[in-house]
N, C-alpha and C. Protein backbone atom coordinates (compact mmCIF):
# COMPACT_ATOMS: atom_id res chain seq x y z
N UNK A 1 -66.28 -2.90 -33.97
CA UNK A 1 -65.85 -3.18 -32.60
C UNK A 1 -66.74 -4.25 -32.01
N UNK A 2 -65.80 -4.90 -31.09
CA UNK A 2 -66.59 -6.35 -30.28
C UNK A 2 -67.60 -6.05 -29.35
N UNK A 3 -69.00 -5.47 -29.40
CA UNK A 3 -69.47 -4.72 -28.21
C UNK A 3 -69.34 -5.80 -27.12
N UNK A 4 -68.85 -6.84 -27.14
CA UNK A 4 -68.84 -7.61 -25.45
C UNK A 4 -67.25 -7.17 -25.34
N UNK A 5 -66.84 -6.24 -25.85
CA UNK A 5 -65.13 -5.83 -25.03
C UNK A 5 -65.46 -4.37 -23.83
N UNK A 6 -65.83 -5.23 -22.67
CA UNK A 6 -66.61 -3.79 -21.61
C UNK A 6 -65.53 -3.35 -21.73
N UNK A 7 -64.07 -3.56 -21.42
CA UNK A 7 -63.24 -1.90 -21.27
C UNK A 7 -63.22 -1.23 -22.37
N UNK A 8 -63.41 -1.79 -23.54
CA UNK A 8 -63.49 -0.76 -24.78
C UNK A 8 -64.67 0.02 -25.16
N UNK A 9 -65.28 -0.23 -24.42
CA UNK A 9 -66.88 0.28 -24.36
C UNK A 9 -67.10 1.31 -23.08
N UNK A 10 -66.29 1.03 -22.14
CA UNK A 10 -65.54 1.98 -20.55
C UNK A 10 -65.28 3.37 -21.27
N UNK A 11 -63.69 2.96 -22.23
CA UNK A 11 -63.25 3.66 -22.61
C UNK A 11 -64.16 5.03 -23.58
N UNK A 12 -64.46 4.08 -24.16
CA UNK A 12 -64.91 5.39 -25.40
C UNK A 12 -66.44 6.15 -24.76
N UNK A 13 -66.90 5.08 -23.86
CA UNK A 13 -67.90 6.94 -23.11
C UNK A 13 -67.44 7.25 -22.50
N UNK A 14 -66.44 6.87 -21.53
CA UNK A 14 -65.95 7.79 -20.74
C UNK A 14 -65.14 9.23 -21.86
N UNK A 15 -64.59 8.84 -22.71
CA UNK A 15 -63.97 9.82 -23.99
C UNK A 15 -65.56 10.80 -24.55
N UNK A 16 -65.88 10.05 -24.99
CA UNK A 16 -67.60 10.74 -25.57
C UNK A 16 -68.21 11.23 -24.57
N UNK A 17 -68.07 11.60 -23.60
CA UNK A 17 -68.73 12.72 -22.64
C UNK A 17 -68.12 13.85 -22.08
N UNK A 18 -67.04 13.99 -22.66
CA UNK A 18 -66.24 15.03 -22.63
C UNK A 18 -66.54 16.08 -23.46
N UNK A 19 -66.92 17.76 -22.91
CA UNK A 19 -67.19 18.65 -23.57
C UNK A 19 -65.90 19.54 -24.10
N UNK A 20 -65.18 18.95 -25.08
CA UNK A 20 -64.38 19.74 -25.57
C UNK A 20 -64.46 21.01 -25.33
N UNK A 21 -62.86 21.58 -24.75
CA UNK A 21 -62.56 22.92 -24.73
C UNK A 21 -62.63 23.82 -26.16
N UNK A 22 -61.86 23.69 -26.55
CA UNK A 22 -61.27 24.13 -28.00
C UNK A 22 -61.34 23.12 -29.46
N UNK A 23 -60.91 23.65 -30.55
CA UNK A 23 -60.63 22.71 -31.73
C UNK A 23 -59.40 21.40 -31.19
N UNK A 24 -59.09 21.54 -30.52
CA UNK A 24 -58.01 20.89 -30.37
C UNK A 24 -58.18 19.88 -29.64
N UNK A 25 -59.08 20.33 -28.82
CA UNK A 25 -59.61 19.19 -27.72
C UNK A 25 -60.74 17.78 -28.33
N UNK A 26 -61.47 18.76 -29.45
CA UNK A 26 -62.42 18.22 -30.59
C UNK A 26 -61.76 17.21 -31.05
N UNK A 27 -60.61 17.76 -31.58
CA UNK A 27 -59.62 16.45 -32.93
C UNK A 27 -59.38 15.72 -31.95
N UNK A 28 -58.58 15.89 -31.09
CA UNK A 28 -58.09 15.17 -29.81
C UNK A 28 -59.00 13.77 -29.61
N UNK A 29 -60.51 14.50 -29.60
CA UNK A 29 -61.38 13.42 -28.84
C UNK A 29 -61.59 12.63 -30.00
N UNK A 30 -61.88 13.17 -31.12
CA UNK A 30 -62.41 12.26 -32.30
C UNK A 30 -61.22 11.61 -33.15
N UNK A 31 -59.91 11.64 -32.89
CA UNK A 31 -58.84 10.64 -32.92
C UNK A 31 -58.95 9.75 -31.73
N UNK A 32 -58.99 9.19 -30.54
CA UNK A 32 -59.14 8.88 -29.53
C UNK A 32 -60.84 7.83 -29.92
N UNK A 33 -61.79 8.79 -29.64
CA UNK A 33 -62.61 7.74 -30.43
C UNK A 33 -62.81 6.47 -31.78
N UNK A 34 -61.96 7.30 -32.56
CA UNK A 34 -61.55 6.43 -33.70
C UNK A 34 -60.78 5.26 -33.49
N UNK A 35 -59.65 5.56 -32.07
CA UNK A 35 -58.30 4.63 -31.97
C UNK A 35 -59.41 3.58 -31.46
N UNK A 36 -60.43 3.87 -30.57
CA UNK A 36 -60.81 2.83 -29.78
C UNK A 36 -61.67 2.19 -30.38
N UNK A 37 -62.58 2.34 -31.65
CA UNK A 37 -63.30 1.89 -31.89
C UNK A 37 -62.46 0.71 -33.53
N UNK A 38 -61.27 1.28 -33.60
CA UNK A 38 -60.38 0.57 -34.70
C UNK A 38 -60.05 -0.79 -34.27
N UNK A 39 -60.03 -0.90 -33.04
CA UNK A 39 -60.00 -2.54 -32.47
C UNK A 39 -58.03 -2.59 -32.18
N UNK A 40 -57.29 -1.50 -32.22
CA UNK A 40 -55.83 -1.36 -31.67
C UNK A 40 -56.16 -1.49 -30.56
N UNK A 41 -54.71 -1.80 -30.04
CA UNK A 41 -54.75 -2.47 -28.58
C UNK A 41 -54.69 -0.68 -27.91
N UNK A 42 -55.57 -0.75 -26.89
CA UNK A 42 -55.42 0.28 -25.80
C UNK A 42 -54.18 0.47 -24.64
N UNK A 43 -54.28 -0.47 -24.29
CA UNK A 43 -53.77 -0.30 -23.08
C UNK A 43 -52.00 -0.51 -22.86
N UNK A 44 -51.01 -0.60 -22.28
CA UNK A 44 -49.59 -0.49 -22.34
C UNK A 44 -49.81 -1.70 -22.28
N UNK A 45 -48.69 -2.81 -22.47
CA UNK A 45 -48.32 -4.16 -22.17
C UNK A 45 -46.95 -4.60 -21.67
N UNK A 46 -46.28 -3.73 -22.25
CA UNK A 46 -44.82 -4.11 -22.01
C UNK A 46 -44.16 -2.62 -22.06
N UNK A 47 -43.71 -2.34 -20.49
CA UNK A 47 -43.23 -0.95 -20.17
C UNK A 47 -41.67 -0.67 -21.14
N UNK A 48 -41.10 0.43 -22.04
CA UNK A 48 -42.31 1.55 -22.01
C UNK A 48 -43.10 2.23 -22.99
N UNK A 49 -43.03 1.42 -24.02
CA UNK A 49 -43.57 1.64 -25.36
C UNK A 49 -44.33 0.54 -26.00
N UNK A 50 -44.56 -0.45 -25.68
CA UNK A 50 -45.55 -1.47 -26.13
C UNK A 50 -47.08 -1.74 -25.67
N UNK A 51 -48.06 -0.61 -26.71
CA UNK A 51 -47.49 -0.80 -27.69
C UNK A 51 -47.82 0.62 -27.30
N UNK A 52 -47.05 1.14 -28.90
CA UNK A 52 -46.64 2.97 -29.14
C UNK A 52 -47.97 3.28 -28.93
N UNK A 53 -48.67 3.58 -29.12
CA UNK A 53 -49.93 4.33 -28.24
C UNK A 53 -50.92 3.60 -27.42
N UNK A 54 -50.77 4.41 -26.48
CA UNK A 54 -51.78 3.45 -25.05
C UNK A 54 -51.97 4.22 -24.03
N UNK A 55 -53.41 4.19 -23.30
CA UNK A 55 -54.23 5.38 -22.04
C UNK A 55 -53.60 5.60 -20.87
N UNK A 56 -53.30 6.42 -20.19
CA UNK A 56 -52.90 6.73 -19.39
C UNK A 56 -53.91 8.05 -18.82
N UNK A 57 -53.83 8.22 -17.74
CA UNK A 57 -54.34 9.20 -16.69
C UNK A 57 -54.14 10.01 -15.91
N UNK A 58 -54.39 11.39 -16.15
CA UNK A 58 -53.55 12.37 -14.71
C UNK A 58 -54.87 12.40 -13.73
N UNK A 59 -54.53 13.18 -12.75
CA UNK A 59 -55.63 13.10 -11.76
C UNK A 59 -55.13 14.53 -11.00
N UNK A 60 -55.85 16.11 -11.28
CA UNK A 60 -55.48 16.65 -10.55
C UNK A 60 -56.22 16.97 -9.36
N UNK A 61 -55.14 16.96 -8.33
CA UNK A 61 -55.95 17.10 -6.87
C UNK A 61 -56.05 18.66 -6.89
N UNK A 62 -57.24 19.51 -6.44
CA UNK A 62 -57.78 20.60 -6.63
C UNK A 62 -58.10 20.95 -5.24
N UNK A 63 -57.54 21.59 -4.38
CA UNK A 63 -58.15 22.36 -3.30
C UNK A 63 -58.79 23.91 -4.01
N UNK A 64 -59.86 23.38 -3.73
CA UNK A 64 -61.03 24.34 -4.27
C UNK A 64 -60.99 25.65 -3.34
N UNK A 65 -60.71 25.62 -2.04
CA UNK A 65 -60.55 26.85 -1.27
C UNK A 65 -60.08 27.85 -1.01
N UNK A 66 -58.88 26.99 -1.61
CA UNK A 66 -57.55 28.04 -1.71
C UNK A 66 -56.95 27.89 -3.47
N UNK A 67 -58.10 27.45 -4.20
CA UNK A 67 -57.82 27.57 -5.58
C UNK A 67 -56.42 27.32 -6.15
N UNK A 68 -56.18 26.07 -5.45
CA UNK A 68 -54.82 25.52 -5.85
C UNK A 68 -54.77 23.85 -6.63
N UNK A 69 -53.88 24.07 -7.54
CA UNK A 69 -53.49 21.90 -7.98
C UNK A 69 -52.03 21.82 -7.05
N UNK A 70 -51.89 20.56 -7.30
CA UNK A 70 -51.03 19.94 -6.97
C UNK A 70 -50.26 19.29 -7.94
N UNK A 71 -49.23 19.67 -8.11
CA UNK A 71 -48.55 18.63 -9.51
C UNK A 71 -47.08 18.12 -9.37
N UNK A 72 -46.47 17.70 -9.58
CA UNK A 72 -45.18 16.59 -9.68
C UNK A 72 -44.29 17.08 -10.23
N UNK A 73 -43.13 17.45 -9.78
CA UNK A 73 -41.80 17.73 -10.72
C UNK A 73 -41.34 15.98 -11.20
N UNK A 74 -41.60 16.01 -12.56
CA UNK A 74 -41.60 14.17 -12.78
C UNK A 74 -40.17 13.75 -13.00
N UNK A 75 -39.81 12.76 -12.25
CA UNK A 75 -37.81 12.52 -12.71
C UNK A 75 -37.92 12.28 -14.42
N UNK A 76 -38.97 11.57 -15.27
CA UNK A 76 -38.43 10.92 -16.25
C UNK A 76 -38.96 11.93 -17.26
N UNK A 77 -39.79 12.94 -16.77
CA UNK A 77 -40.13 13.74 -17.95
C UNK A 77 -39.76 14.98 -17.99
N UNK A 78 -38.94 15.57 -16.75
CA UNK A 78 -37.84 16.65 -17.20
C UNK A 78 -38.82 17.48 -16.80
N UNK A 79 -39.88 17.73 -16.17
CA UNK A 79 -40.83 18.77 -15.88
C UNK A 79 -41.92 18.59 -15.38
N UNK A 80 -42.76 19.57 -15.44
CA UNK A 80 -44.16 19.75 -14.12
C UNK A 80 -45.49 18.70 -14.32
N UNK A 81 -45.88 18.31 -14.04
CA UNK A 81 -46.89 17.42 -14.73
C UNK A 81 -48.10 17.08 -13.34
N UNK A 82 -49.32 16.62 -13.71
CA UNK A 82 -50.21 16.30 -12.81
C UNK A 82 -49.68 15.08 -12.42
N UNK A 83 -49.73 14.11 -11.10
CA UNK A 83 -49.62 12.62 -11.12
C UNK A 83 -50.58 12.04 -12.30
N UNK A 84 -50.23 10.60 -12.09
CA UNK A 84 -51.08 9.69 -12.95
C UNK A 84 -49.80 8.35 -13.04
N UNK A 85 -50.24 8.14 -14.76
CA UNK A 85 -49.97 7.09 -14.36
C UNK A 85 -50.90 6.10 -15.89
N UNK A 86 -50.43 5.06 -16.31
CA UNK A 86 -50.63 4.10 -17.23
C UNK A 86 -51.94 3.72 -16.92
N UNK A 87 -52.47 3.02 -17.54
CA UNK A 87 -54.08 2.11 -17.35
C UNK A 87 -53.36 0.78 -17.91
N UNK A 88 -54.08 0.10 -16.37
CA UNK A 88 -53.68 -1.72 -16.75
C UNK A 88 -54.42 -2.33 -17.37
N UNK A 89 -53.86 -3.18 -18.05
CA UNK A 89 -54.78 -4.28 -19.32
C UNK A 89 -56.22 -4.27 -19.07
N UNK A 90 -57.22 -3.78 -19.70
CA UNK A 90 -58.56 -4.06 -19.39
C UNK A 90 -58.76 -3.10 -17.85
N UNK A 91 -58.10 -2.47 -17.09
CA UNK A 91 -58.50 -1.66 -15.93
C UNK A 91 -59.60 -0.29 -17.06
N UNK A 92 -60.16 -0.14 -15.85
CA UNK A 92 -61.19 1.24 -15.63
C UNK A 92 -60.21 2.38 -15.35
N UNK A 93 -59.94 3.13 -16.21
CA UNK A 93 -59.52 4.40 -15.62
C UNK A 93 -59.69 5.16 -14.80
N UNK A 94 -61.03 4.91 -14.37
CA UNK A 94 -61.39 5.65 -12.78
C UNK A 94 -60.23 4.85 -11.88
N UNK A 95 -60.48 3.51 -12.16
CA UNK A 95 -59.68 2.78 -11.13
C UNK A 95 -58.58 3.11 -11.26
N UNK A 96 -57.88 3.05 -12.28
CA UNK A 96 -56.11 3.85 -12.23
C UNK A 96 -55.96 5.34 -11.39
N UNK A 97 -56.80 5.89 -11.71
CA UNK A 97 -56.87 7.47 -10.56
C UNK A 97 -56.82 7.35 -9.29
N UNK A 98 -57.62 5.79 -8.67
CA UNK A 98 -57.30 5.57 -7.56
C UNK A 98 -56.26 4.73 -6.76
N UNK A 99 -55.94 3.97 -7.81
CA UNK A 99 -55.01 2.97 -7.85
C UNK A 99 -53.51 4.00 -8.03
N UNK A 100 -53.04 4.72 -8.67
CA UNK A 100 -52.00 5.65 -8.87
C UNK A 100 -51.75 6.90 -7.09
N UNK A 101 -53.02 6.90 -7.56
CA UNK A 101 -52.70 8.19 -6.03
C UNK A 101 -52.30 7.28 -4.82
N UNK A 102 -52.68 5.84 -4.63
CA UNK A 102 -52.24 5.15 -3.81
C UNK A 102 -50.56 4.90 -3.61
N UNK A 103 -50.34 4.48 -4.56
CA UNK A 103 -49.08 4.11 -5.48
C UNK A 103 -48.10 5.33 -5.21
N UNK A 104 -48.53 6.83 -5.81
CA UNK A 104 -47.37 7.64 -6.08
C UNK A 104 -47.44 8.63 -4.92
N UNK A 105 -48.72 8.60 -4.03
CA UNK A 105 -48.35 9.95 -3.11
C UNK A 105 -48.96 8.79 -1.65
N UNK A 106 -49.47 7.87 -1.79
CA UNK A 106 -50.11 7.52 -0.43
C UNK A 106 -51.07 7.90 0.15
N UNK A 107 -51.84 7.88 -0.69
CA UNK A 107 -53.05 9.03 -0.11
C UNK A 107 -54.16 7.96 -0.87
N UNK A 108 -55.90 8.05 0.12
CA UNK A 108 -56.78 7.78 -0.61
C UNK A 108 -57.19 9.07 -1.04
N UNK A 109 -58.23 8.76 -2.42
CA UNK A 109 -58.31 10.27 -3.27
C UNK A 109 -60.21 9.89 -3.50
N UNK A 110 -60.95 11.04 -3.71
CA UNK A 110 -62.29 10.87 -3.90
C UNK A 110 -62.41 12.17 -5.35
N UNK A 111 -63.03 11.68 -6.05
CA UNK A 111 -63.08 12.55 -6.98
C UNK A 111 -64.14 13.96 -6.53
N UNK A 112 -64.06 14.96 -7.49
CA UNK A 112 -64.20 16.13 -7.31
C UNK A 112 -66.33 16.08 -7.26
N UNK A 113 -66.62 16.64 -6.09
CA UNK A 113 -68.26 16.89 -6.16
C UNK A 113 -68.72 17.15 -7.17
N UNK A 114 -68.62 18.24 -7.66
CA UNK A 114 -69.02 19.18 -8.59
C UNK A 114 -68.95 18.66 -9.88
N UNK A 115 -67.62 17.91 -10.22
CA UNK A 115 -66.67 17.41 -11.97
C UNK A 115 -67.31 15.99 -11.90
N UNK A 116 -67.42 15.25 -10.65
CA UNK A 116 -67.80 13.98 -10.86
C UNK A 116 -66.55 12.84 -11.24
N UNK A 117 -67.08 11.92 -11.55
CA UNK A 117 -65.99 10.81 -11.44
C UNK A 117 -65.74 10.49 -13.24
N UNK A 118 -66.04 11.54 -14.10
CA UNK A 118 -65.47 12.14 -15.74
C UNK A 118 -64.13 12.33 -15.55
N UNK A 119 -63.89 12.05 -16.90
CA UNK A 119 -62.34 12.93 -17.30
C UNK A 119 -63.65 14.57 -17.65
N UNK A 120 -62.17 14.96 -17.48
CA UNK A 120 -63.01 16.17 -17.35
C UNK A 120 -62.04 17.30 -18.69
N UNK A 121 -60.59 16.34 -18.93
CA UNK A 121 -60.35 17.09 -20.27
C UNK A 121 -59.48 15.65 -21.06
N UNK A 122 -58.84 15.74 -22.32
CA UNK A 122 -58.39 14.79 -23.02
C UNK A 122 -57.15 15.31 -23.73
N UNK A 123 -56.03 14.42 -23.77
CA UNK A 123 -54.77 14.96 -24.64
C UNK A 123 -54.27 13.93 -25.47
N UNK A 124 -53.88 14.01 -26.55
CA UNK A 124 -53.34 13.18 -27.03
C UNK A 124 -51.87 13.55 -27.47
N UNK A 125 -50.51 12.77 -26.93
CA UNK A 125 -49.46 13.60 -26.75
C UNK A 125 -48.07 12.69 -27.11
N UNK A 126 -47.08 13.04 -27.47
CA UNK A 126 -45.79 12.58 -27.83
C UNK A 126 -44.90 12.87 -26.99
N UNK A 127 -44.53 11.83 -25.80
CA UNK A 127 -43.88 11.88 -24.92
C UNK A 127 -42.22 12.41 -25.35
N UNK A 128 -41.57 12.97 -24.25
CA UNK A 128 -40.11 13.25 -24.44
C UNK A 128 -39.03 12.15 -23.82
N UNK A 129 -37.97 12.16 -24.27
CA UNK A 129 -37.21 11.30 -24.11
C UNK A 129 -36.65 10.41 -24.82
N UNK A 130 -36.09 9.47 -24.10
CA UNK A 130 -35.27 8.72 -24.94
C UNK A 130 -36.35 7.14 -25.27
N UNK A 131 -37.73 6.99 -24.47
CA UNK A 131 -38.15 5.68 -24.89
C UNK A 131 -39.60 6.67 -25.82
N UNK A 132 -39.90 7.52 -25.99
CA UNK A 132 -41.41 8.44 -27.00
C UNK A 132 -42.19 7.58 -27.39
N UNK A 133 -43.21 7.72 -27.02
CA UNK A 133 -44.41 6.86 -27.37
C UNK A 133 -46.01 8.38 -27.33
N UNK A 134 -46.93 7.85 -27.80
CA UNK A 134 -48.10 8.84 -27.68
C UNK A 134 -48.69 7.78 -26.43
N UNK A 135 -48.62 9.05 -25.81
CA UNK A 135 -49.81 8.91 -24.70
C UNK A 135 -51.24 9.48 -24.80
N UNK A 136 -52.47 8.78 -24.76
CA UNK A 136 -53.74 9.26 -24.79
C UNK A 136 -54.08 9.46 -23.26
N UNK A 137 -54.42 10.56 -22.79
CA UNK A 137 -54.71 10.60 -21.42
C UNK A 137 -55.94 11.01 -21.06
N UNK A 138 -56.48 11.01 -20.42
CA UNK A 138 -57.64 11.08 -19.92
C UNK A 138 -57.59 11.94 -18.41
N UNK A 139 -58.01 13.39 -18.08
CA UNK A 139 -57.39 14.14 -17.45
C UNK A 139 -58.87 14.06 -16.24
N UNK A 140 -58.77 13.75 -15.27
CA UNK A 140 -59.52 14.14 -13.98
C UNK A 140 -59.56 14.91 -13.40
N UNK A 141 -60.83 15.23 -12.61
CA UNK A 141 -60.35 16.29 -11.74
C UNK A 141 -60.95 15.68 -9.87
N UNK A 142 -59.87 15.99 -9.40
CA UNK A 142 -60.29 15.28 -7.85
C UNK A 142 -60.19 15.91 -6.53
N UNK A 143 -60.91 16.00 -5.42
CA UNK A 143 -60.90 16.73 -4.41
C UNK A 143 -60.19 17.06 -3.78
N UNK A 144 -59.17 17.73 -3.33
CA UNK A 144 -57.85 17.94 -2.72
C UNK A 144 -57.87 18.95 -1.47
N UNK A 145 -56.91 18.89 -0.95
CA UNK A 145 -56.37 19.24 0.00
C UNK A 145 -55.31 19.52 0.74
N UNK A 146 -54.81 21.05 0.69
CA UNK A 146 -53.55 21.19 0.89
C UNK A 146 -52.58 20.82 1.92
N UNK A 147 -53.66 20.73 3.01
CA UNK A 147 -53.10 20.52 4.49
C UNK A 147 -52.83 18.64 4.28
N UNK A 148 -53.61 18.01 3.90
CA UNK A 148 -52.96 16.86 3.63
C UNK A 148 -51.47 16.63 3.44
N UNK A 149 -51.10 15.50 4.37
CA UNK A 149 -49.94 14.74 3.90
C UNK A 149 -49.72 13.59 2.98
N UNK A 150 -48.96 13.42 2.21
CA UNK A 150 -48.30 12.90 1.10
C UNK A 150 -47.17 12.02 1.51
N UNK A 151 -46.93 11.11 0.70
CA UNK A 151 -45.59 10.93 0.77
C UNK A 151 -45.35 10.00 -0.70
N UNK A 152 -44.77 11.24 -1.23
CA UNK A 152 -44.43 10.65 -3.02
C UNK A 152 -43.38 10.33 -2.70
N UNK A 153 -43.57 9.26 -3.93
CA UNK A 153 -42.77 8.51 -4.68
C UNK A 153 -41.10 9.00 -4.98
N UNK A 154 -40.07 9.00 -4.38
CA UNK A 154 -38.77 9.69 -4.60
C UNK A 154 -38.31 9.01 -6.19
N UNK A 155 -39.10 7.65 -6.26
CA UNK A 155 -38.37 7.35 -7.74
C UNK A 155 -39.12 7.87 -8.61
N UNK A 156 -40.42 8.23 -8.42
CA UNK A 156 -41.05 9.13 -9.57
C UNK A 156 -40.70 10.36 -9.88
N UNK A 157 -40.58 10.90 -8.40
CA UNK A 157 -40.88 12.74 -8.79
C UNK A 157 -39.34 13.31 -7.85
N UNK A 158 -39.30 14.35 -8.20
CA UNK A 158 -37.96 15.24 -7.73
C UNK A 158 -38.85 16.54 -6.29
N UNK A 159 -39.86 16.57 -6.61
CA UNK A 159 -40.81 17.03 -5.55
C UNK A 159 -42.23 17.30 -6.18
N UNK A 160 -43.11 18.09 -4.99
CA UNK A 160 -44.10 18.42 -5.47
C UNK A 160 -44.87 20.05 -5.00
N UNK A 161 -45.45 20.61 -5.43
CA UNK A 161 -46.02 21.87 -4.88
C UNK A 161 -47.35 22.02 -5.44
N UNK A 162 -48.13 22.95 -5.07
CA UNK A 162 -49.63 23.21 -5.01
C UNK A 162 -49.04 25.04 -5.96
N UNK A 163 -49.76 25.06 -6.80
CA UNK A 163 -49.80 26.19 -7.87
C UNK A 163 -51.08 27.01 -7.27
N UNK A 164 -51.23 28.27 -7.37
CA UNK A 164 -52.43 28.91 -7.10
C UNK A 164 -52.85 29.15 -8.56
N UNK A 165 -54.27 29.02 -8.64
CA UNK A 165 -54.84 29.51 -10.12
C UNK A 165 -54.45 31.19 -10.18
N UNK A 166 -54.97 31.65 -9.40
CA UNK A 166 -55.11 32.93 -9.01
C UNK A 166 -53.68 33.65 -9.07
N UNK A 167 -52.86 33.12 -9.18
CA UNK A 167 -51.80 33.96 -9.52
C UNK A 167 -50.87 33.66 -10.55
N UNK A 168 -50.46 34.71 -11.00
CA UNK A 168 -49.78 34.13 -12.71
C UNK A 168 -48.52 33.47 -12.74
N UNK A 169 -49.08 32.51 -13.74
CA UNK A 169 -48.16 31.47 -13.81
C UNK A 169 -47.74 31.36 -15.26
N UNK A 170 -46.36 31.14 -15.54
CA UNK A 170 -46.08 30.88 -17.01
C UNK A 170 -46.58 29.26 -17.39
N UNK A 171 -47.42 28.89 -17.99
CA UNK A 171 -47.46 27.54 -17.95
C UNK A 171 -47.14 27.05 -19.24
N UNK A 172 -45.47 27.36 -19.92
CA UNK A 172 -44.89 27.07 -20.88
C UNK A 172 -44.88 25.49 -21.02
N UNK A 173 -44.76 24.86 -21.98
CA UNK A 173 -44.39 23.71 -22.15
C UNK A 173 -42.60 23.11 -22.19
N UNK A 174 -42.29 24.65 -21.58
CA UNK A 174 -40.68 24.12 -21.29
C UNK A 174 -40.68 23.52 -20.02
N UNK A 175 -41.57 23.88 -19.37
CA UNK A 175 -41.61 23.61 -17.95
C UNK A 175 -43.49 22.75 -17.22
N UNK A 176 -43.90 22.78 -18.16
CA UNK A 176 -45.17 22.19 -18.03
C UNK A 176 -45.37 20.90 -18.88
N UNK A 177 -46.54 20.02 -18.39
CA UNK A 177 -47.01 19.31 -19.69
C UNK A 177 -47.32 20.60 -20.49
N UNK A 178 -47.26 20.07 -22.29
CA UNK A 178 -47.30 20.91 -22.70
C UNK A 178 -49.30 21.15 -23.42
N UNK A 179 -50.01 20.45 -22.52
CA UNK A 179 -51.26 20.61 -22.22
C UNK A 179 -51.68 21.59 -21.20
N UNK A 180 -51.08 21.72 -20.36
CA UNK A 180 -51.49 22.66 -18.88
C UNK A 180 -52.17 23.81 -19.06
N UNK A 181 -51.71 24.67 -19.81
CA UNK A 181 -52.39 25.81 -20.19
C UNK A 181 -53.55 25.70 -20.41
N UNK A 182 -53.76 25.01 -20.96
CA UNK A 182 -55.42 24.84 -21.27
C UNK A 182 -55.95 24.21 -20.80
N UNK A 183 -55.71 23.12 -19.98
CA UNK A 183 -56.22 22.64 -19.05
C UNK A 183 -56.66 23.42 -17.79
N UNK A 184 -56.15 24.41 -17.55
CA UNK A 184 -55.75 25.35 -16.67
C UNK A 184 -57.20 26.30 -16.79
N UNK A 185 -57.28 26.11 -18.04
CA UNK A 185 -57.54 28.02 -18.70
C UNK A 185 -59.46 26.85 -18.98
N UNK A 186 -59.43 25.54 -18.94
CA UNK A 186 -61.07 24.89 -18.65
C UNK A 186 -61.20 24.63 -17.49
N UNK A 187 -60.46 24.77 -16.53
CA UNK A 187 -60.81 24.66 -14.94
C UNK A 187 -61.43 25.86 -14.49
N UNK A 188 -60.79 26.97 -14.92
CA UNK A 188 -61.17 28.33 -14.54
C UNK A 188 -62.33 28.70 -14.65
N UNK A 189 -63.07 28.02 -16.15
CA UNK A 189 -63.59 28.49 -16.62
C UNK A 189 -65.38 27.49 -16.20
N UNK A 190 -64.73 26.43 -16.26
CA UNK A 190 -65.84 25.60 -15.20
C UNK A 190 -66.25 25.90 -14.18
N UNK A 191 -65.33 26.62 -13.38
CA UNK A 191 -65.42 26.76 -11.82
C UNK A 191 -66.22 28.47 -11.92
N UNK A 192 -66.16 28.84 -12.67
CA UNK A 192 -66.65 30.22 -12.67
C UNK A 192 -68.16 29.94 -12.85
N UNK A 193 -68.39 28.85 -13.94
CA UNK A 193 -69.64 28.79 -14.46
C UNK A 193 -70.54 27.84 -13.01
N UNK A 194 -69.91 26.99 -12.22
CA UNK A 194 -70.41 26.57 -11.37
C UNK A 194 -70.56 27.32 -10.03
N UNK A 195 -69.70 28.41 -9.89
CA UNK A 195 -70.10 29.96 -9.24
C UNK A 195 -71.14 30.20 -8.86
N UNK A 196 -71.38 30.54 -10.79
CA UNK A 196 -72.49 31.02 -10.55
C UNK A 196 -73.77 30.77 -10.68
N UNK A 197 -73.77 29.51 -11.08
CA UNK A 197 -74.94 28.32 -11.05
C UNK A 197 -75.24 28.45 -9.15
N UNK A 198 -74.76 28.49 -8.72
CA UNK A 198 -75.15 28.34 -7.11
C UNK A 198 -75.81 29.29 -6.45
């Protein structure tokens, strides 16, 4: 790898400081590290598959108080998903987290105190539909607020609602990214451990 390519050098610590959940999250990261350090192009170029794998970003907004996300019924993906959103040629993925929440709900967004301005989990995934491409995403976590107003995107999303952790949820992949669950199930599990750190 070219070490004067800074976004490819962005990329892969921001990837390498991620404490894998599970085995899955492991392979996840160390495919992902590999893609970036192989010298393939990262980033999308030509919407919506060029090229077939390229970074993208969710960003979930977390009201910590009332132990709720916020997530997107998405028009093009048939189901529940965090916002986000592509990474532009050479952009910072932090910057897409902020650049997207602008974009899809209207809102400025500050990332989470506690999680910091990390991805805080990683997926590597085979989109549905009729254009499928792998998406590598890079999952945030950001400060939220329920009482906030919004105003999404009608061509993105079909609506949106705030999930409580705290109460059971099927988080199937018929109706979820089919990451959520576990994404779900390392939030919990962070937030417990930062509990009780306090």
């Amino acid at each position: 790898m070219d070490r004067t390519d800074g976004p490819r050098i962005i990329v892969e610590d921001l990837a390498s400081r991620v404490v894998p959940l599970d085995p899955r999250e492991r392979q996840d990261q160390a495919d992902i590290v590999a893609w970036v350090r192989s010298g393939a192009p990262l980033f999308r170029t030509v919407p919506p598959t060029t090229p077939p794998q390229h970074l993208a970003v969710y960003f979930a907004l977390f009201d910590e108080a009332r132990r709720a996300l916020m997530m997107v019924d998405h028009v093009k993906a048939g189901c529940w998903l965090l916002p986000g959103g592509h990474v532009d040629d050479g952009e910072d993925p932090r910057t897409t987290v902020v650049r997207e929440a602008r974009e899809e709900l209207g809102i400025d967004v500050r990332f989470h105190g506690g999680l910091g301005d990390q991805p805080f989990f990683l997926s590597v995934t085979q989109t549905r539909g009729q254009h499928s491409h792998t998406d590598v995403t890079f999952w945030f976590v950001l400060h939220g607020d329920r009482a906030e107003a919004m105003t999404p995107d009608p061509g993105e999303f079909r609506g949106t609602a705030w999930f409580d952790l705290d109460e059971p949820v099927d988080w199937s992949a018929a109706h979820f990214d089919p990451h959520m669950a576990r994404f779900v199930t390392k939030l919990s599990a962070a937030l417990v451990t930062s509990a009780s750190a306090r």
